[in-house]
N, C-alpha and C. Protein backbone atom coordinates (compact mmCIF):
# COMPACT_ATOMS: atom_id res chain seq x y z
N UNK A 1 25.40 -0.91 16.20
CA UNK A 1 25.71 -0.64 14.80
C UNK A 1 24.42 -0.38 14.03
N UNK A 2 24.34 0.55 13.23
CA UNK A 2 23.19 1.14 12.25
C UNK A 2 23.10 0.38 11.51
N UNK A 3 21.64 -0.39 11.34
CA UNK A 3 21.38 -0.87 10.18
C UNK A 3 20.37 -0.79 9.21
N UNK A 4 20.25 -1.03 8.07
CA UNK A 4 19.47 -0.91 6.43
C UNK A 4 18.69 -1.77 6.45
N UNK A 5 17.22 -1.63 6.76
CA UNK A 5 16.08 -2.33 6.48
C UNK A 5 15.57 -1.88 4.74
N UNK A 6 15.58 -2.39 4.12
CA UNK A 6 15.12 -2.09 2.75
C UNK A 6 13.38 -2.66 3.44
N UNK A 7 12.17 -1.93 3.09
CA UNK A 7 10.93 -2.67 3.35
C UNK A 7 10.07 -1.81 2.11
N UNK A 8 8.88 -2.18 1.38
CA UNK A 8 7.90 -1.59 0.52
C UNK A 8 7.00 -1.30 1.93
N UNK A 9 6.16 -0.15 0.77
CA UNK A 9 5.50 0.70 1.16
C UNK A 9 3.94 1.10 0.21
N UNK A 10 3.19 0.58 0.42
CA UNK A 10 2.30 1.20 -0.58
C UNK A 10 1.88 2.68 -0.94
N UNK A 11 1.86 2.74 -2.35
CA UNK A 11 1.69 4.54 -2.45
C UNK A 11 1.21 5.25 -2.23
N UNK A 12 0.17 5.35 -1.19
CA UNK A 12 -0.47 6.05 -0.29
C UNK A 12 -0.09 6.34 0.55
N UNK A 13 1.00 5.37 1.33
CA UNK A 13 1.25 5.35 2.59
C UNK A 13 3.00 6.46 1.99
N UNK A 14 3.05 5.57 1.23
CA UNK A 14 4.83 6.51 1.06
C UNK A 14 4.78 7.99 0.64
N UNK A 15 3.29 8.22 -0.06
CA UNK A 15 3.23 9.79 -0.47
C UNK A 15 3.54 10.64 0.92
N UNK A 16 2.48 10.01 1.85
CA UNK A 16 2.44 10.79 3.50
C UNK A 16 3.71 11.12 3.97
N UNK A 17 4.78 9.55 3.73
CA UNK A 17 5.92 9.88 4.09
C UNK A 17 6.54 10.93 3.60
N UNK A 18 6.61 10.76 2.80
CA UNK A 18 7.13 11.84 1.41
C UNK A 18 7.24 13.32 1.83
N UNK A 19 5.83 13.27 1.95
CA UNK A 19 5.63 14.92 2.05
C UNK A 19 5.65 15.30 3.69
N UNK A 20 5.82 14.67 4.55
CA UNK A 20 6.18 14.75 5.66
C UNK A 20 5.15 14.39 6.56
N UNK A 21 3.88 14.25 5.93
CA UNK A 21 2.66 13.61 6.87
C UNK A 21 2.45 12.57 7.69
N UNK A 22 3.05 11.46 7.38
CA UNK A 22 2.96 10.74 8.14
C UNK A 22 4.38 10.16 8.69
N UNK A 23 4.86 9.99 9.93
CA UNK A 23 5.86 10.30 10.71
C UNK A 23 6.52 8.73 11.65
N UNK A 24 5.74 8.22 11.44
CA UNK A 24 5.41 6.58 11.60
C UNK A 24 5.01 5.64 10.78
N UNK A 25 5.71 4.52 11.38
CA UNK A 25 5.66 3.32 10.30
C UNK A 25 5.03 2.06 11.92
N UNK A 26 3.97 0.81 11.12
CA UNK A 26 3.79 0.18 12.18
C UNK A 26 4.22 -1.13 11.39
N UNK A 27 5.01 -1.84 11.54
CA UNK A 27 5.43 -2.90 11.19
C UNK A 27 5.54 -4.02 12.28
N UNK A 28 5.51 -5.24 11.74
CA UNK A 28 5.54 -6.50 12.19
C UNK A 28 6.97 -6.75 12.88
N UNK A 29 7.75 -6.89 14.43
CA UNK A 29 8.99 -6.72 14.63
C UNK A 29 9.76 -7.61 14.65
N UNK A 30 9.69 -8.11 13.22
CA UNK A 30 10.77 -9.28 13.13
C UNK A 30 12.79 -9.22 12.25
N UNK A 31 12.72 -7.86 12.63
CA UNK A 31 14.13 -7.55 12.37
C UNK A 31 14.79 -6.98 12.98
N UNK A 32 14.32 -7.05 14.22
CA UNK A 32 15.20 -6.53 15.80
C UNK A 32 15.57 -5.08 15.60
N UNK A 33 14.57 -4.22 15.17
CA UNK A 33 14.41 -2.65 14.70
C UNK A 33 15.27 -2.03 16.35
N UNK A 34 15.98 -0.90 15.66
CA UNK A 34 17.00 -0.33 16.68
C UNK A 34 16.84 0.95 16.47
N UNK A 35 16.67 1.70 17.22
CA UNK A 35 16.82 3.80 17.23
C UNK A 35 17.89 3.98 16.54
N UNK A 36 18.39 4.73 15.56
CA UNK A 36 19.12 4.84 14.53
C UNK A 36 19.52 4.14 13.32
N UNK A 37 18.23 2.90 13.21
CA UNK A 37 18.55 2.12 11.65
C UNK A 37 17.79 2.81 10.79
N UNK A 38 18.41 2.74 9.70
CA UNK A 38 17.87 3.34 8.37
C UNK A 38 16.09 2.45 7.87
N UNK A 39 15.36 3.06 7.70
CA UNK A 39 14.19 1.97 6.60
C UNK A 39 14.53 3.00 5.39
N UNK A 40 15.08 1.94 4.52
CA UNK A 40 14.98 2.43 2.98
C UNK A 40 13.22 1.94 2.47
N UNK A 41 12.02 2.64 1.98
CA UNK A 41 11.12 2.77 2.10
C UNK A 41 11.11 2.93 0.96
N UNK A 42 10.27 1.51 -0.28
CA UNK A 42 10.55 1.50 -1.45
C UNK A 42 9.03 1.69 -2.05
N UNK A 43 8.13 2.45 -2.68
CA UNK A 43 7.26 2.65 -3.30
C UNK A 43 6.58 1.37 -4.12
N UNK A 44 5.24 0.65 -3.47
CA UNK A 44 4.75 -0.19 -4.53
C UNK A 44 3.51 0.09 -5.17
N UNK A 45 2.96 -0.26 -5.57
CA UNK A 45 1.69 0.03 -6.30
C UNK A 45 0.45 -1.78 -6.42
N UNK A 46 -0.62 -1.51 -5.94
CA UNK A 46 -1.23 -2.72 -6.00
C UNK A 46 -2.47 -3.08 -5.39
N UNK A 47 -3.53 -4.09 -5.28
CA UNK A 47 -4.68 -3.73 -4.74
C UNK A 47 -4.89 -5.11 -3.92
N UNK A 48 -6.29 -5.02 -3.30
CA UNK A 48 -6.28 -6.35 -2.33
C UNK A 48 -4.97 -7.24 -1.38
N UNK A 49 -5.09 -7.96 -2.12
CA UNK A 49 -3.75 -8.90 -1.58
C UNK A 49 -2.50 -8.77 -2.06
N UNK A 50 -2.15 -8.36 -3.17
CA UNK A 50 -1.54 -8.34 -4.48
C UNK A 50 -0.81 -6.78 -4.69
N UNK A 51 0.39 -6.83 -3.63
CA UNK A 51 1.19 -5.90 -4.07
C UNK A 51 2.47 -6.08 -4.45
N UNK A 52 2.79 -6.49 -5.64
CA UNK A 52 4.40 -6.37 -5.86
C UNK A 52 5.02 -6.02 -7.02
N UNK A 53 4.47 -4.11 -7.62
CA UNK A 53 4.81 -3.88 -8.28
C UNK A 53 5.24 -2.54 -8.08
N UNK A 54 6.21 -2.35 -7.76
CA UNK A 54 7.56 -1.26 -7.56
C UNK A 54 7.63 -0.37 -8.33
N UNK A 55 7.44 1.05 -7.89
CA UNK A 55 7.90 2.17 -8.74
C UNK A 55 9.35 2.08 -8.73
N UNK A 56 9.66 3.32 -9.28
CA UNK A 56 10.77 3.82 -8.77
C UNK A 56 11.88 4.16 -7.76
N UNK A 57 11.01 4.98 -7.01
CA UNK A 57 10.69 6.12 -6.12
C UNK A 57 10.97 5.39 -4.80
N UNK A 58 11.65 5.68 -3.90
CA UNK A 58 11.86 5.27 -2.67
C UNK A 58 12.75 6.71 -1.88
N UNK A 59 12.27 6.33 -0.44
CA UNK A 59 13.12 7.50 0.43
C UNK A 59 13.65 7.05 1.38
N UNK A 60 14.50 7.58 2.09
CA UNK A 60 15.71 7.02 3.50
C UNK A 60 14.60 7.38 4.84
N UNK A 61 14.28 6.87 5.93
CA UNK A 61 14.35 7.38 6.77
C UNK A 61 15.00 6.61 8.04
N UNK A 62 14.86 7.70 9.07
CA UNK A 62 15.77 7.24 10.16
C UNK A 62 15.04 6.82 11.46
N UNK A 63 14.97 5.12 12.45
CA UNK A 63 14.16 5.24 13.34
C UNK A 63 14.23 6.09 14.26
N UNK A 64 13.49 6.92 14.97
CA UNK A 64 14.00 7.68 16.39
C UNK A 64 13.14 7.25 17.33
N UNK A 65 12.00 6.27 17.49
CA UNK A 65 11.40 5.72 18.12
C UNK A 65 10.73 4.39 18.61
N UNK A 66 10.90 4.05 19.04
CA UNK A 66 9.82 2.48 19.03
C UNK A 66 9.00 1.95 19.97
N UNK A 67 7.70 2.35 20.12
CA UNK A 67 7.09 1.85 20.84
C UNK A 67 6.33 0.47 20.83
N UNK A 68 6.18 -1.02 21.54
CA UNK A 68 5.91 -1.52 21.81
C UNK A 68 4.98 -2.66 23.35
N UNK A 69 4.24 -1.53 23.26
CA UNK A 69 3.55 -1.65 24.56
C UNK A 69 1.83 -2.23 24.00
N UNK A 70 1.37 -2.07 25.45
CA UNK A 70 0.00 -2.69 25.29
C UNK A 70 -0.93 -2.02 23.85
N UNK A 71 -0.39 -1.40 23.39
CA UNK A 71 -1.82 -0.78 22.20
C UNK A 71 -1.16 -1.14 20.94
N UNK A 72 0.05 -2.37 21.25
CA UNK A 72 0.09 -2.98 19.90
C UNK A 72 -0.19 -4.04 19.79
N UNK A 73 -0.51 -4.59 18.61
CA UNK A 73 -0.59 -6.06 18.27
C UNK A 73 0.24 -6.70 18.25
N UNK A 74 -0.10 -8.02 18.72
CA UNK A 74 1.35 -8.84 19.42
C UNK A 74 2.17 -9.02 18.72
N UNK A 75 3.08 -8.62 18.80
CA UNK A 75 4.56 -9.00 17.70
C UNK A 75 5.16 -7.91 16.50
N UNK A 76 4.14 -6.61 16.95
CA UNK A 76 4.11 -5.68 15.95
C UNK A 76 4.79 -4.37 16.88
N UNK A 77 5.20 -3.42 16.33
CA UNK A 77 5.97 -2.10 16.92
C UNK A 77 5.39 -1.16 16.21
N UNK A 78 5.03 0.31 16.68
CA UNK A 78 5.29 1.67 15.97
C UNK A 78 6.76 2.33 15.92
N UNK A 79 7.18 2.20 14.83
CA UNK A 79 8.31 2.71 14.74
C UNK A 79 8.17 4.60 14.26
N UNK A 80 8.84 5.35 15.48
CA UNK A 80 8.69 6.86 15.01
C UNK A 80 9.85 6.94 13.73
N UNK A 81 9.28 7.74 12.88
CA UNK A 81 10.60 8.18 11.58
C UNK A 81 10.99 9.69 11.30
N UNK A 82 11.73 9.71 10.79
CA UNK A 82 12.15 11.29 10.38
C UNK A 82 12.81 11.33 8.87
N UNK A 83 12.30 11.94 7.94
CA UNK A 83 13.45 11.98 6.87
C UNK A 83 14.85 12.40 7.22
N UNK A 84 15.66 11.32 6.19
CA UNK A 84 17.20 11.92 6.22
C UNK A 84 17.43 12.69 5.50
């Protein structure tokens, strides 16, 4: 079953998404990420440690990949994305 990860994104990183540049997400894999769940990918804004202030602006995408092998950090995945 497909499921809706809502996760932030800082605005550098979500512009890439945005405009199609960047095609991957590397997150920490603690929500049992599956090939066809949605990341709703919500725009924040913020510096150092201290991000939790939310634009607007958010986009859908869809996982189509997940790698978790030796060139990740333990407990972490590259998840491939595609806009919906």
């Amino acid at each position: 079953m497909r499921e809706t990860h809502e996760l932030k994104i800082i605005s550098v990183y979500f512009g890439a998404v945005k405009d199609g540049r960047k095609t991957f997400e590397v997150r920490k894999n603690d929500r049992d990420y599956k090939v066809g769940d949605i990341l709703l990918l919500e725009e924040i804004f913020g510096t150092g440690d201290v991000y939790n202030s939310k634009t607007r602006d958010s986009i859908e995408v869809v996982i189509t990949y997940i790698y978790s092998g030796e060139l990740c950090k333990e407990g972490y995945v590259i998840l491939g994305i595609k806009k919906v």
